[in-house]
PDB file of N, CA and C in Angstrom:
ATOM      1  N   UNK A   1      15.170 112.058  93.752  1.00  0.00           N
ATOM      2  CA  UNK A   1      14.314 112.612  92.694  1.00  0.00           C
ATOM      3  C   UNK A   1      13.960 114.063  93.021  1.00  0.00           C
ATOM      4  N   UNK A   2      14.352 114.753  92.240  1.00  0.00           N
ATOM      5  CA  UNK A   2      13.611 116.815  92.529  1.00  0.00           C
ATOM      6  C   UNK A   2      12.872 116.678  91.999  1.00  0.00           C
ATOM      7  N   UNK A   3      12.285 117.810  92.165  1.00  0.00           N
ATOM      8  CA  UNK A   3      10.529 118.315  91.766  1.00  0.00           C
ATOM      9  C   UNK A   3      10.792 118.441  90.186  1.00  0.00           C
ATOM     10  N   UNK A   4      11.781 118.583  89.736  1.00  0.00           N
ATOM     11  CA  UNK A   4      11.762 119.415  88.279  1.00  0.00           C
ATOM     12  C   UNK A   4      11.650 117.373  87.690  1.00  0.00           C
ATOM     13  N   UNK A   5      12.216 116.842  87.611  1.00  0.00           N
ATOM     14  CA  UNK A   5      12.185 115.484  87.318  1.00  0.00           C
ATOM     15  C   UNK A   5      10.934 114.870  87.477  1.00  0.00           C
ATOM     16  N   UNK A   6       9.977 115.038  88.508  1.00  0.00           N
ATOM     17  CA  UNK A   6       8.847 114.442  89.087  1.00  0.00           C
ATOM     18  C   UNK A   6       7.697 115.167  87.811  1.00  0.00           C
ATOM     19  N   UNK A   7       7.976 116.377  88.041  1.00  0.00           N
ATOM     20  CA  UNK A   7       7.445 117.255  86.854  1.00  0.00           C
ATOM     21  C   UNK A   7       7.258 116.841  85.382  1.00  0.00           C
ATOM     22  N   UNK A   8       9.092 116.580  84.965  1.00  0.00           N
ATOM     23  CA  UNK A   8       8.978 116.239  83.853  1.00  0.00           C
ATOM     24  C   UNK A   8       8.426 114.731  83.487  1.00  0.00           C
ATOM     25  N   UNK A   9       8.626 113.719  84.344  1.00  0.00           N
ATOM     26  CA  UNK A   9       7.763 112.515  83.678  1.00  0.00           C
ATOM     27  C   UNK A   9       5.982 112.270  84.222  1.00  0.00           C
ATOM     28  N   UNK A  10       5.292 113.370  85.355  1.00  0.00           N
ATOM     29  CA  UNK A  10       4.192 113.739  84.889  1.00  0.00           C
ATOM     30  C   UNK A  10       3.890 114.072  83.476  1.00  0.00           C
ATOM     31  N   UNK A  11       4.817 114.900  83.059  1.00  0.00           N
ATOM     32  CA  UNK A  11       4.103 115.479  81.504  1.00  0.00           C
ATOM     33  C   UNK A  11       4.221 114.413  80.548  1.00  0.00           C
ATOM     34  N   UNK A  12       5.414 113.999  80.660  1.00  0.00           N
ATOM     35  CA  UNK A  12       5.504 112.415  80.053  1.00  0.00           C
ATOM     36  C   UNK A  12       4.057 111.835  79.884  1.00  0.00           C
ATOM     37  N   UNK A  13       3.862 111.325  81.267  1.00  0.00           N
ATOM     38  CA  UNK A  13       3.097 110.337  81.317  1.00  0.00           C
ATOM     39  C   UNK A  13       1.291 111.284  80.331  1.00  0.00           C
ATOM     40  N   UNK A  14       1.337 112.070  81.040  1.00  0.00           N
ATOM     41  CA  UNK A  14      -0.123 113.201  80.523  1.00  0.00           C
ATOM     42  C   UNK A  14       0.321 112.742  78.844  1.00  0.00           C
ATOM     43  N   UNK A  15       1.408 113.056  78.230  1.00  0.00           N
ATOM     44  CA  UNK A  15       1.826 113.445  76.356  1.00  0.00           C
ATOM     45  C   UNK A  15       1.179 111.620  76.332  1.00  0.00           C
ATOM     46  N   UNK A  16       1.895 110.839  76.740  1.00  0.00           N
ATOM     47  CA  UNK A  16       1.467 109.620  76.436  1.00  0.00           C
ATOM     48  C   UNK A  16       0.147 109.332  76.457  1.00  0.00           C
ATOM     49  N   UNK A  17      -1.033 109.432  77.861  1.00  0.00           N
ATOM     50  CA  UNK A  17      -2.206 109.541  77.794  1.00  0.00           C
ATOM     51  C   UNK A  17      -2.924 109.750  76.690  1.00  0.00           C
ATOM     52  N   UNK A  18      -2.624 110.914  76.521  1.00  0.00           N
ATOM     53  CA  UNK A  18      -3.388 111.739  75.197  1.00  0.00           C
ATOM     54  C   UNK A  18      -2.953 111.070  73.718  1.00  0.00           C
ATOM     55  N   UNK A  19      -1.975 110.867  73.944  1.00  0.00           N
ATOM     56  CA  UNK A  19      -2.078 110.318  72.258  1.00  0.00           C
ATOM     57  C   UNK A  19      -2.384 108.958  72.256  1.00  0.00           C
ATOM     58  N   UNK A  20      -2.257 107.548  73.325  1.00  0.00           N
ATOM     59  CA  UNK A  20      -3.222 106.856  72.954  1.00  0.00           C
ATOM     60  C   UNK A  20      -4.834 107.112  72.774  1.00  0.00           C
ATOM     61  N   UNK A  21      -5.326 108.077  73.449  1.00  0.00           N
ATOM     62  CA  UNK A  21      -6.957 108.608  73.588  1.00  0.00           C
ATOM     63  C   UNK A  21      -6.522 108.682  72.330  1.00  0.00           C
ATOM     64  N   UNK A  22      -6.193 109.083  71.890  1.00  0.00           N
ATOM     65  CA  UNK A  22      -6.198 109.759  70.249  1.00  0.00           C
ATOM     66  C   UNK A  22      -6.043 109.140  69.528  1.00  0.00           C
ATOM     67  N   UNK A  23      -5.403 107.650  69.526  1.00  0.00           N
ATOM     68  CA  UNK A  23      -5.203 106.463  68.626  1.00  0.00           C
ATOM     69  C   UNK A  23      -6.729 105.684  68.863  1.00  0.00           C
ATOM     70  N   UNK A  24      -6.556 105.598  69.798  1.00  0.00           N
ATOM     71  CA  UNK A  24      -7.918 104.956  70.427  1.00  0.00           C
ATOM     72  C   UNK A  24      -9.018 105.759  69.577  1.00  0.00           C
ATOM     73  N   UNK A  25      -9.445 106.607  69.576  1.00  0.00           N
ATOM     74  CA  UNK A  25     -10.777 107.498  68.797  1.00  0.00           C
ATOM     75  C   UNK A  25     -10.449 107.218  67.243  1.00  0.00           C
ATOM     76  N   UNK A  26      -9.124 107.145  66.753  1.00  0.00           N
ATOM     77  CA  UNK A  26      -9.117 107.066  65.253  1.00  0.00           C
ATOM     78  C   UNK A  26      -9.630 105.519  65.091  1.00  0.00           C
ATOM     79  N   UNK A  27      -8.829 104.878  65.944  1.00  0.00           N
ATOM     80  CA  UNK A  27      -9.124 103.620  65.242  1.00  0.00           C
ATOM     81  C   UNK A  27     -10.927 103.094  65.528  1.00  0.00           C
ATOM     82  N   UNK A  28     -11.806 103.553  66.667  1.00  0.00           N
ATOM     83  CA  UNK A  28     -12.764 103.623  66.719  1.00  0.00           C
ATOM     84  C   UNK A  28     -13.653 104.109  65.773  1.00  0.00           C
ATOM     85  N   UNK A  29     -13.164 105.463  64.882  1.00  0.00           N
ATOM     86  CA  UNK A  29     -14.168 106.263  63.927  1.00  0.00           C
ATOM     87  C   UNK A  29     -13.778 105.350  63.200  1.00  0.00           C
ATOM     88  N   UNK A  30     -12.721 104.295  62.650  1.00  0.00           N
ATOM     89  CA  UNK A  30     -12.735 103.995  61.210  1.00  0.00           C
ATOM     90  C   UNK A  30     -13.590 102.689  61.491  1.00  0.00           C
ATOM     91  N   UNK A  31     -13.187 102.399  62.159  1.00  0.00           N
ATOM     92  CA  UNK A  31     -14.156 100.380  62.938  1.00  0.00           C
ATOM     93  C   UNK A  31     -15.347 101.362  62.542  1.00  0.00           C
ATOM     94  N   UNK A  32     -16.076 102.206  63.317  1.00  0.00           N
ATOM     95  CA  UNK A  32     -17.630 102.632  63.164  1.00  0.00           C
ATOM     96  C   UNK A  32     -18.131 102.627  61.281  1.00  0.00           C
ATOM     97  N   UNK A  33     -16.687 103.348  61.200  1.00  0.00           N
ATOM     98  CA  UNK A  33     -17.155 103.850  59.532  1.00  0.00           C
ATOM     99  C   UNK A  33     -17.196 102.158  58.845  1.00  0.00           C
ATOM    100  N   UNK A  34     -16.352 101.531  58.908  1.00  0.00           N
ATOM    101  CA  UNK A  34     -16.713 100.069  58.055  1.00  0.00           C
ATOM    102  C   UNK A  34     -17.559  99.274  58.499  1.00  0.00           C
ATOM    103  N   UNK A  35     -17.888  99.601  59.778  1.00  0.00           N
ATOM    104  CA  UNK A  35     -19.187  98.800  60.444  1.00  0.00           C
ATOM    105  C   UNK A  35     -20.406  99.387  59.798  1.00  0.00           C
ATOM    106  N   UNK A  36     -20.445 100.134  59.213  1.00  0.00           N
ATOM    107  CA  UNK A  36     -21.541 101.263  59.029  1.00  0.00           C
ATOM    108  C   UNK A  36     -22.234 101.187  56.964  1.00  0.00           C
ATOM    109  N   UNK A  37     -20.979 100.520  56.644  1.00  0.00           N
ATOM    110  CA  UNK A  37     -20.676 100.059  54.852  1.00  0.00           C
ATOM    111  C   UNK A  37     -21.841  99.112  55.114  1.00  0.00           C
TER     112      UNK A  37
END
């Protein structure tokens, strides 16, 4: 494994992180918003 490989599926893994956080918060604001009806 080289550094440039080790590199690239860090960022992988970081791009993935972030967009579940980000699924995760949508589907949270909408649960809040119909909890809230």
């Amino acid at each position: 494994m080289s550094a440039k490989h080790v590199e690239q599926i860090q960022t992988i893994q970081v791009e993935q992180a972030v967009r579940e956080k980000t699924l995760l918060e949508e589907v949270e604001s909408q649960f809040c918003t119909k909890a809230a009806e």
